[in-house]
N, C-alpha and C. Protein backbone atom coordinates (compact mmCIF):
# COMPACT_ATOMS: atom_id res chain seq x y z
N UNK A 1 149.04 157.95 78.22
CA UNK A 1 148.58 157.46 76.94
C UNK A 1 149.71 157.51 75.94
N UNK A 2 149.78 156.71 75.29
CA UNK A 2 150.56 156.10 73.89
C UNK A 2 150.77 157.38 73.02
N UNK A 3 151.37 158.10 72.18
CA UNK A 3 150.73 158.97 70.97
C UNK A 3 150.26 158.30 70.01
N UNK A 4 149.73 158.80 68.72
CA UNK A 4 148.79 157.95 67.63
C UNK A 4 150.00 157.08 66.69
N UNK A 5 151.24 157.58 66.98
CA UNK A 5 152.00 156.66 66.45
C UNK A 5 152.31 155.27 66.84
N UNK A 6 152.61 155.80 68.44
CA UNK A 6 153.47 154.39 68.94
C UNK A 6 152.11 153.42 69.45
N UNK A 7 151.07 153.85 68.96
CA UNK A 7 149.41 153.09 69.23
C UNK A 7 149.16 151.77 68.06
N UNK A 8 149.41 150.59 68.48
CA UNK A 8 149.10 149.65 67.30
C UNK A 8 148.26 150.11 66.19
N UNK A 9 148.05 149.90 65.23
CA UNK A 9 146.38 150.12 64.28
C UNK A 9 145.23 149.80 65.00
N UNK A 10 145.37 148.61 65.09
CA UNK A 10 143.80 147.93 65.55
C UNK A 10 143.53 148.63 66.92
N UNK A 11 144.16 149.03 67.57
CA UNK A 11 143.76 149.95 68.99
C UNK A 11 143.58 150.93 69.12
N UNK A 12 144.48 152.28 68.02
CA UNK A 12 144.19 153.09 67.16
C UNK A 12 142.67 153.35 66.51
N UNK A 13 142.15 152.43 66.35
CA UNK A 13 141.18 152.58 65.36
C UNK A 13 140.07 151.48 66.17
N UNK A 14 139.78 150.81 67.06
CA UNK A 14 139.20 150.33 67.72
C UNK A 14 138.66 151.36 69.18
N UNK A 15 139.81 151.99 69.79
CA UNK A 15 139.44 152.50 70.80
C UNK A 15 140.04 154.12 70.89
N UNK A 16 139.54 154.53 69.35
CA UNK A 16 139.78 156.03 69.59
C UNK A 16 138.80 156.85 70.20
N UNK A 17 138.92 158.29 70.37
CA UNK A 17 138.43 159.13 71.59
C UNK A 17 136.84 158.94 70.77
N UNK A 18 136.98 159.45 69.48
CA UNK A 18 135.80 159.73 69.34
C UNK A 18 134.49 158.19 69.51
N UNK A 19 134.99 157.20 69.57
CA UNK A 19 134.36 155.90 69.57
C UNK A 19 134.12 155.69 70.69
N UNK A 20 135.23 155.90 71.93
CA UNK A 20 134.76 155.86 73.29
C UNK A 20 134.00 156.89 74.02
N UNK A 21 133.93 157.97 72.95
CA UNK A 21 132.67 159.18 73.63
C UNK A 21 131.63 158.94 73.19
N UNK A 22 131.04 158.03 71.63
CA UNK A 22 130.00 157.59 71.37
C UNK A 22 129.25 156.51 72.58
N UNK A 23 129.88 155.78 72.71
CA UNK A 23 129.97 154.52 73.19
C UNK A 23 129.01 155.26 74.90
N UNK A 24 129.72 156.26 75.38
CA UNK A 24 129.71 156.73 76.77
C UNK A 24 128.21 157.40 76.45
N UNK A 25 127.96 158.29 75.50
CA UNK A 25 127.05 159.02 75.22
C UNK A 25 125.92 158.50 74.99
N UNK A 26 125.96 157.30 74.34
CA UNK A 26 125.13 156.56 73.98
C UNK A 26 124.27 156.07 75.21
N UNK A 27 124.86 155.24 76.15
CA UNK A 27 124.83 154.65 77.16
C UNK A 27 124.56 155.43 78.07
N UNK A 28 124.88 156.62 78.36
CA UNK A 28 124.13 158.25 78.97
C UNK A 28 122.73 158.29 78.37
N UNK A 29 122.72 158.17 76.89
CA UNK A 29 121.45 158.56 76.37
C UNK A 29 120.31 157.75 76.87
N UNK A 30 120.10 156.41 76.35
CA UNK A 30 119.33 155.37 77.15
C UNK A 30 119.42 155.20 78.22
N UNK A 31 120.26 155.41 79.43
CA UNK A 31 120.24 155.56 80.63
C UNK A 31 118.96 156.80 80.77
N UNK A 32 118.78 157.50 80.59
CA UNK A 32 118.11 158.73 80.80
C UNK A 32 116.94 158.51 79.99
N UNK A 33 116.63 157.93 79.03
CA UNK A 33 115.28 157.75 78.72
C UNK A 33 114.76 156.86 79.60
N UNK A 34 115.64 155.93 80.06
CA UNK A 34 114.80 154.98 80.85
C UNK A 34 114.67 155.09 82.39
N UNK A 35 115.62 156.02 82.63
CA UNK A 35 115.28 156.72 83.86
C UNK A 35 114.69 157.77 84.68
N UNK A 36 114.91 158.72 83.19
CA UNK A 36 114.70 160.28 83.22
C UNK A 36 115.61 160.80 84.68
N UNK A 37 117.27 160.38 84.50
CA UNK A 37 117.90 160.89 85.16
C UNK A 37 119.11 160.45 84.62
N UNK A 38 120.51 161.90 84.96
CA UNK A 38 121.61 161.69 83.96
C UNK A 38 122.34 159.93 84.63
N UNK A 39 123.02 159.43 83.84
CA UNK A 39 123.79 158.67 84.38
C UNK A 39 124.83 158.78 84.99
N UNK A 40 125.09 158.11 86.53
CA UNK A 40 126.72 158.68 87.04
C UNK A 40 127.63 158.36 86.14
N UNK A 41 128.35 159.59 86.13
CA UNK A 41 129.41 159.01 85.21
C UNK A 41 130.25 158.38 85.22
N UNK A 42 130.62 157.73 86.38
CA UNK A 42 131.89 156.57 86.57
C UNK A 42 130.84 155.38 86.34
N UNK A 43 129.63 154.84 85.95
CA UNK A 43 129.06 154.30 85.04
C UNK A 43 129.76 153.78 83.84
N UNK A 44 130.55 154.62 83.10
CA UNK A 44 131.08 154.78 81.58
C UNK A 44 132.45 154.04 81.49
N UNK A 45 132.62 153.32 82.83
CA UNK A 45 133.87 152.79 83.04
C UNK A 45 133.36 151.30 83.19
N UNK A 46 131.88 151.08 83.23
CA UNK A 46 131.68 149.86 83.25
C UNK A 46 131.14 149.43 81.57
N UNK A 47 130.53 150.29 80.83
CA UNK A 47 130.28 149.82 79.88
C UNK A 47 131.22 149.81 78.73
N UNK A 48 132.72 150.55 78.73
CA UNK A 48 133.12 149.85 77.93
C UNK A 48 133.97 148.69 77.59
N UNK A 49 134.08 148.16 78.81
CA UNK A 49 135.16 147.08 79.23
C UNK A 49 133.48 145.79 78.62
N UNK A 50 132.70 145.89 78.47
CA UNK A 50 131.66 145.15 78.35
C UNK A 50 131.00 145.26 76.40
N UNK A 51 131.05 146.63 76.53
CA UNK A 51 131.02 146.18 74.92
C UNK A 51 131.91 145.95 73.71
N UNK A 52 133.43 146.44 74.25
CA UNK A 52 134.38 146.25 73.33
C UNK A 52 134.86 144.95 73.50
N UNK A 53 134.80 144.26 74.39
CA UNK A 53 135.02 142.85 74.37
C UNK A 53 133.91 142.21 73.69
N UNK A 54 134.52 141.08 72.70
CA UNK A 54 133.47 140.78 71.27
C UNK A 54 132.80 139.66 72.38
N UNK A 55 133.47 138.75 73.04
CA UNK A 55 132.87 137.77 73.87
C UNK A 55 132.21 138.13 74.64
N UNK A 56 132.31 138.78 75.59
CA UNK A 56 131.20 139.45 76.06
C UNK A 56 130.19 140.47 75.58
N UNK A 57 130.54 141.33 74.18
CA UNK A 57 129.14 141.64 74.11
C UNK A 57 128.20 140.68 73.20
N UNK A 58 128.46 139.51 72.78
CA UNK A 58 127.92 138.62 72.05
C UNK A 58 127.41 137.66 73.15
N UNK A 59 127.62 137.74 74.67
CA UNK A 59 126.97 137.02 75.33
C UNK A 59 125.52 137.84 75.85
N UNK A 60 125.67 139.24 75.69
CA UNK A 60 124.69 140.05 75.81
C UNK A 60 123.16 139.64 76.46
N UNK A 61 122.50 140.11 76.56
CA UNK A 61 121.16 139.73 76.04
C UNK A 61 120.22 140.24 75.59
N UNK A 62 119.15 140.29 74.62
CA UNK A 62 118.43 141.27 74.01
C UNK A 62 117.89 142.39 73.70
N UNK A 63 117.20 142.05 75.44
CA UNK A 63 116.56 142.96 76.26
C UNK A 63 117.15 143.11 77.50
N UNK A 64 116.47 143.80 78.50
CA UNK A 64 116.68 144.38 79.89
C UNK A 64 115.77 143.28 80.55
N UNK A 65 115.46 142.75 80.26
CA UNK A 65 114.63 141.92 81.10
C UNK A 65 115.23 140.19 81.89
N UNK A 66 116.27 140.22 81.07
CA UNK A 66 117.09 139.33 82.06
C UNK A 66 118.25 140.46 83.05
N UNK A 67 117.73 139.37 84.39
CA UNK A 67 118.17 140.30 85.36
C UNK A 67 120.13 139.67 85.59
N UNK A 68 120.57 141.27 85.53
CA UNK A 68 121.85 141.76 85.57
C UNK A 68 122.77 140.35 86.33
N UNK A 69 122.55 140.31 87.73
CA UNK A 69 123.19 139.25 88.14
C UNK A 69 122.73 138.04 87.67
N UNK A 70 122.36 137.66 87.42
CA UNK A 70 121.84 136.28 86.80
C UNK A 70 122.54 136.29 85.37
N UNK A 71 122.64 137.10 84.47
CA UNK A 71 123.78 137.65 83.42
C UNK A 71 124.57 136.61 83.95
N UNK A 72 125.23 137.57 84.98
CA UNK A 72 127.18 137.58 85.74
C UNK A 72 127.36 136.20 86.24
N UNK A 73 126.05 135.54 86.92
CA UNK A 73 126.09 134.11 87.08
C UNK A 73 126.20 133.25 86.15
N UNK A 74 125.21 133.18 85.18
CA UNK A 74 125.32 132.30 84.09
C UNK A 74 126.58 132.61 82.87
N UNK A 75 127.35 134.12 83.32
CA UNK A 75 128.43 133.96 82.53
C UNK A 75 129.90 134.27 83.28
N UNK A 76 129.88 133.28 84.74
CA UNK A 76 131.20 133.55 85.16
C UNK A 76 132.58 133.75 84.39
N UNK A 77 132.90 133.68 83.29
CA UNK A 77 133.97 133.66 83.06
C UNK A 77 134.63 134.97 82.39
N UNK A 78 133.58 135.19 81.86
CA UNK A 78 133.60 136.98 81.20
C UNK A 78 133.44 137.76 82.42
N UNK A 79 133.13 137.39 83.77
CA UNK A 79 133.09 138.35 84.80
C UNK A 79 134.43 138.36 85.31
N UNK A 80 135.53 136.79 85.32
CA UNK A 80 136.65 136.51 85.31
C UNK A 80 137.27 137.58 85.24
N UNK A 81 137.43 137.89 83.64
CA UNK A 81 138.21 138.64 83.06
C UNK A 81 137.76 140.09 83.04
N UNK A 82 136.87 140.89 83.26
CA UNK A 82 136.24 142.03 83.94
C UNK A 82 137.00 143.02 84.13
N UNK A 83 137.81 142.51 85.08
CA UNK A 83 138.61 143.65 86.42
C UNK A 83 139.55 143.88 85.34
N UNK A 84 140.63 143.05 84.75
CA UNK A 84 141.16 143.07 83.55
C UNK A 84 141.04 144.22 82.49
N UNK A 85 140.27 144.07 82.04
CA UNK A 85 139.39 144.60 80.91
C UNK A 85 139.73 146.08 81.41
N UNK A 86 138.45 146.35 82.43
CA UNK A 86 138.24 147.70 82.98
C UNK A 86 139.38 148.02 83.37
N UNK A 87 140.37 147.75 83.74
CA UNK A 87 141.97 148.73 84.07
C UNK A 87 142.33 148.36 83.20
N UNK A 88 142.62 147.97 82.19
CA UNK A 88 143.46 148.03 80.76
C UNK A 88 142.48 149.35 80.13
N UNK A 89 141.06 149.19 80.17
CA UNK A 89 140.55 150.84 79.31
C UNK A 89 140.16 151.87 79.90
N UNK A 90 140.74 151.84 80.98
CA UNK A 90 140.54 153.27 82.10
C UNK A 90 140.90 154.49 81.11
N UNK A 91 142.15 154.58 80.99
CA UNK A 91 142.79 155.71 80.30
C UNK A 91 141.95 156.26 78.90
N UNK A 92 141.73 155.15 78.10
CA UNK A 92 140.68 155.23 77.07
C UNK A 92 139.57 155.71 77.11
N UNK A 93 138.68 155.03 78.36
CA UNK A 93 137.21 155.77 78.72
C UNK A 93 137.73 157.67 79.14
N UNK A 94 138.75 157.42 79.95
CA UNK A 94 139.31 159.13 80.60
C UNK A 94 139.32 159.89 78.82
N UNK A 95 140.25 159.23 78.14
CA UNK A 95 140.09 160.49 76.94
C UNK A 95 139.01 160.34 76.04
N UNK A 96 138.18 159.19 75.79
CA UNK A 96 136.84 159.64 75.41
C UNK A 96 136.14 160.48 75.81
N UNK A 97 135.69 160.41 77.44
CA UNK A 97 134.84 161.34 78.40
C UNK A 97 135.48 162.82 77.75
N UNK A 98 136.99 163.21 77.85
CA UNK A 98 137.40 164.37 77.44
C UNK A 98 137.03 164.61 76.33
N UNK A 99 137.00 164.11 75.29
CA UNK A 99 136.75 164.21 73.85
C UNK A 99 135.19 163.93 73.66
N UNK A 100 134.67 163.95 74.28
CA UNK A 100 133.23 163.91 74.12
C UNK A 100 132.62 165.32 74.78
N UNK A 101 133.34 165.87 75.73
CA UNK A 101 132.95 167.22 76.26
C UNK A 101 133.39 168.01 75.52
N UNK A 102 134.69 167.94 74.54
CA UNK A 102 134.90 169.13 74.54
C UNK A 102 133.98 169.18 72.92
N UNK A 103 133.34 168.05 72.37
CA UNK A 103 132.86 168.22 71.77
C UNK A 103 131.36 168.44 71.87
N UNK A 104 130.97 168.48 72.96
CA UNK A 104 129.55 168.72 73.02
C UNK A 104 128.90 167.15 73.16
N UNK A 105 129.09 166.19 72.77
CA UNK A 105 128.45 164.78 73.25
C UNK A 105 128.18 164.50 74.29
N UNK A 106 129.06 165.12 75.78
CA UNK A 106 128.84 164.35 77.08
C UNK A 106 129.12 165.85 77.74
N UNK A 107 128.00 165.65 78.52
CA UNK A 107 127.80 167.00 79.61
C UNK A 107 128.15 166.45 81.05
N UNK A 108 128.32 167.30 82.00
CA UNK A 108 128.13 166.58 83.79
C UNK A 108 127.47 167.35 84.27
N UNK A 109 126.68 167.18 84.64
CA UNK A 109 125.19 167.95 85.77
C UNK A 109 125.82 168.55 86.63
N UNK A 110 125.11 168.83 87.67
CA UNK A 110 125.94 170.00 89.41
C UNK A 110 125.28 168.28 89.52
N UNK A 111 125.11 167.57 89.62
CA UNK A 111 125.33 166.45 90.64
C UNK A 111 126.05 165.21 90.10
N UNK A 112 127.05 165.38 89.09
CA UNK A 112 127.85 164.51 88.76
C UNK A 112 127.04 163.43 87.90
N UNK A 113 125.83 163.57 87.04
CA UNK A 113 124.84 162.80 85.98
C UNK A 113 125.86 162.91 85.00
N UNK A 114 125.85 162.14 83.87
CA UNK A 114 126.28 162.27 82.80
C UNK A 114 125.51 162.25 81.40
N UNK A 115 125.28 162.87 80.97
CA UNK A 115 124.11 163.34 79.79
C UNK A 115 124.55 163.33 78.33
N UNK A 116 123.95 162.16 77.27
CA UNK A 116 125.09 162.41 76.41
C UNK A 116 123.50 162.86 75.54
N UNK A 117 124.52 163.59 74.51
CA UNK A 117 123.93 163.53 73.17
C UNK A 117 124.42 163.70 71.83
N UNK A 118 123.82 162.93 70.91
CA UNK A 118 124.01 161.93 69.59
C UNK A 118 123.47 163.03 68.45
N UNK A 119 124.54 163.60 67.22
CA UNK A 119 123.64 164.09 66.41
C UNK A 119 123.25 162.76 65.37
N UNK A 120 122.56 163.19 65.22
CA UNK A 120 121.96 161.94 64.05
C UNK A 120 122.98 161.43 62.43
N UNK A 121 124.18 162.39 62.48
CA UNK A 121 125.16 161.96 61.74
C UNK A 121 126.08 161.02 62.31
N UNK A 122 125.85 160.62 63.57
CA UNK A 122 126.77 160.01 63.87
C UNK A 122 126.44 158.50 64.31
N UNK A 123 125.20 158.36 64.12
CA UNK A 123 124.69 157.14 63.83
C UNK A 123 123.94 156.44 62.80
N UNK A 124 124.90 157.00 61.75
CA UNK A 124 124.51 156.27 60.39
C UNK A 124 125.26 154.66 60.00
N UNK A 125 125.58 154.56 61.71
CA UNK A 125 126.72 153.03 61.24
C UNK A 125 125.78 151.60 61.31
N UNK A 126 124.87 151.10 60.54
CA UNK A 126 124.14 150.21 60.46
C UNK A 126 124.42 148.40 60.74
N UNK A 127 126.04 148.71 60.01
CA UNK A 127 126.58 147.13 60.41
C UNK A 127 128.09 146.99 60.99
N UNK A 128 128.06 145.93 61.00
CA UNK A 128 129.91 145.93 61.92
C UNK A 128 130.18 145.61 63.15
N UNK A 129 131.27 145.51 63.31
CA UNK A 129 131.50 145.50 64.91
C UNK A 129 131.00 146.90 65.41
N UNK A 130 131.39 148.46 65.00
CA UNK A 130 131.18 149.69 65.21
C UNK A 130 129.40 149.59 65.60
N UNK A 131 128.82 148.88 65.00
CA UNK A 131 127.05 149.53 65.36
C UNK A 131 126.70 148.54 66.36
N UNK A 132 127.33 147.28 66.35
CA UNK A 132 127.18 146.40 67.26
C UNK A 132 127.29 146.99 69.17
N UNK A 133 128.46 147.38 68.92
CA UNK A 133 129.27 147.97 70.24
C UNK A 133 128.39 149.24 70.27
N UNK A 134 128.12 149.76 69.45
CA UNK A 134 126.89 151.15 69.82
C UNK A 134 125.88 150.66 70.78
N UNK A 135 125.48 149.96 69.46
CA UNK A 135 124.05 149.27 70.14
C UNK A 135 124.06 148.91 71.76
N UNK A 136 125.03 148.01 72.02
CA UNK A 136 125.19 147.16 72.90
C UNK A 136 125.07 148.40 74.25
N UNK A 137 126.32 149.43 73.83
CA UNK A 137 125.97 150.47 74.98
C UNK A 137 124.80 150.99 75.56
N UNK A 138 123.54 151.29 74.38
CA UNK A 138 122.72 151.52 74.73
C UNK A 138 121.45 150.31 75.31
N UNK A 139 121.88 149.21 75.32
CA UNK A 139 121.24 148.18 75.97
C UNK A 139 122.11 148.16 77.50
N UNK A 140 123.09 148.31 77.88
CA UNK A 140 123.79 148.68 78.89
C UNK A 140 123.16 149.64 79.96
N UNK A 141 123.19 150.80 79.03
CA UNK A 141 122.24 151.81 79.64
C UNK A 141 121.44 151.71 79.96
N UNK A 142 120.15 151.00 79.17
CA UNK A 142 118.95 151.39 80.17
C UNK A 142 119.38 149.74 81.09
N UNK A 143 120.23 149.39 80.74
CA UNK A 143 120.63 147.66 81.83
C UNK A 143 120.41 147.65 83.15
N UNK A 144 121.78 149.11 83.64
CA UNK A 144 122.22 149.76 84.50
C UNK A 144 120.87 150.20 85.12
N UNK A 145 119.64 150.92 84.56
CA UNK A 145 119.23 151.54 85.51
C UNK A 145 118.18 150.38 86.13
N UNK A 146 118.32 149.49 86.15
CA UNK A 146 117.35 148.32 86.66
C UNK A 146 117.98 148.01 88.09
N UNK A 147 119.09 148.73 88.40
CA UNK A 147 119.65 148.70 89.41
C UNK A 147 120.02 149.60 90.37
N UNK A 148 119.41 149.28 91.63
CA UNK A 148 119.17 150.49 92.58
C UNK A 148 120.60 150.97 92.87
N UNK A 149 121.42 150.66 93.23
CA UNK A 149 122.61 150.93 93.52
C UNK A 149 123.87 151.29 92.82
N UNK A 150 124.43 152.32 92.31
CA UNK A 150 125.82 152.18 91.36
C UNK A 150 126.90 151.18 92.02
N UNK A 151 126.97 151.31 93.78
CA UNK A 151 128.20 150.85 94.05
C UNK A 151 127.69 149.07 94.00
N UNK A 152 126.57 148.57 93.85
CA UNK A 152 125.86 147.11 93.51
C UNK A 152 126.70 147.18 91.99
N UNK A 153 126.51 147.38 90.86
CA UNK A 153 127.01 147.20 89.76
C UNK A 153 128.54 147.08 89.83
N UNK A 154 129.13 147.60 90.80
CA UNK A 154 130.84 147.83 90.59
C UNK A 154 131.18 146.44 91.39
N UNK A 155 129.91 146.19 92.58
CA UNK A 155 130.39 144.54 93.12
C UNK A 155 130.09 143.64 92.32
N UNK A 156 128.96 143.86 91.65
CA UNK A 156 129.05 142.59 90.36
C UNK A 156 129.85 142.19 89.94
N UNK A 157 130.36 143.24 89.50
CA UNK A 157 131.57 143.27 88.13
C UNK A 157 133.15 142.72 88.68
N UNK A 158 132.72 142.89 90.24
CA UNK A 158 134.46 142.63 90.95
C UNK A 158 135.53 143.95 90.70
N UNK A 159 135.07 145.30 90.95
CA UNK A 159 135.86 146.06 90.48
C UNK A 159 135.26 147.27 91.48
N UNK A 160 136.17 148.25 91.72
CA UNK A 160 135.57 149.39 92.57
C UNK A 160 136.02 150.83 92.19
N UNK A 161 135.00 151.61 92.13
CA UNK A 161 135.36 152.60 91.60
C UNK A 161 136.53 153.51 91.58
């Protein structure tokens, strides 16, 4: 990783620790309401290559009720660029996950779940790209659990854990 100097602004301040542990936690959180089980955590490597990209999370969809591959079909081109994405923010998701444990946001189970939790100060962000990309995680989350398989989600995406 870069230090905070030699880190552009906009990347700096787009994909710092504490934004990519929200982002993870979040997406832990709704994973687990809608499953009532933690999320794996190499999970957290698919959602943020998906919501920090503005084109793809603006292709989104509302709800959970459009099904996942049918998404990836009707939007080949954002799946294109995917594999991309996700190894350019590996390192990023790695020091969020860190910076989210050591702050108490993201736990790991004895079976490798990932469990986040949100104090309620930290989602006072109502508009922006910032609440957008929140949001979006937690539509991710419960996305993910509509799907029986983790290693099914990583073939979607064209990418392997």
């Amino acid at each position: 990783m870069r230090t905070w100097a030699d880190r552009p602004r906009e990347a700096a301040a787009l994909l710092n620790p504490a934004l990519m542990a929200v982002i993870s936690a979040n997406g832990a959180i709704q994973y687990e309401r809608q499953s009532s089980q933690a999320m794996p955590w190499y999970l957290t490597f698919l959602i943020a290559p998906l919501v920090l990209h503005k084109g793809t999370r603006e292709t989104l969809p509302r709800d959970t009720r459009t099904h996942l591959s049918t998404w990836i079909t009707d939007n080949a081109v954002i799946r294109a660029g995917f594999p991309q994405r996700a190894q350019a923010l590996t390192e990023h998701v790695r020091e969020g996950l860190r910076f989210g444990m050591a702050n108490r946001m993201l736990t790991v189970t004895g079976d490798g779940g990932l469990h986040g939790t949100l104090a309620a100060t930290v989602m006072p962000i109502k508009a922006g790209d910032a609440a957008q990309i929140v949001r979006a995680s937690g539509l991710i989350g419960k996305w993910f659990t509509r799907v029986d398989q983790p290693a099914t989600l990583f073939a979607l995406f064209g990418v392997a854990p």
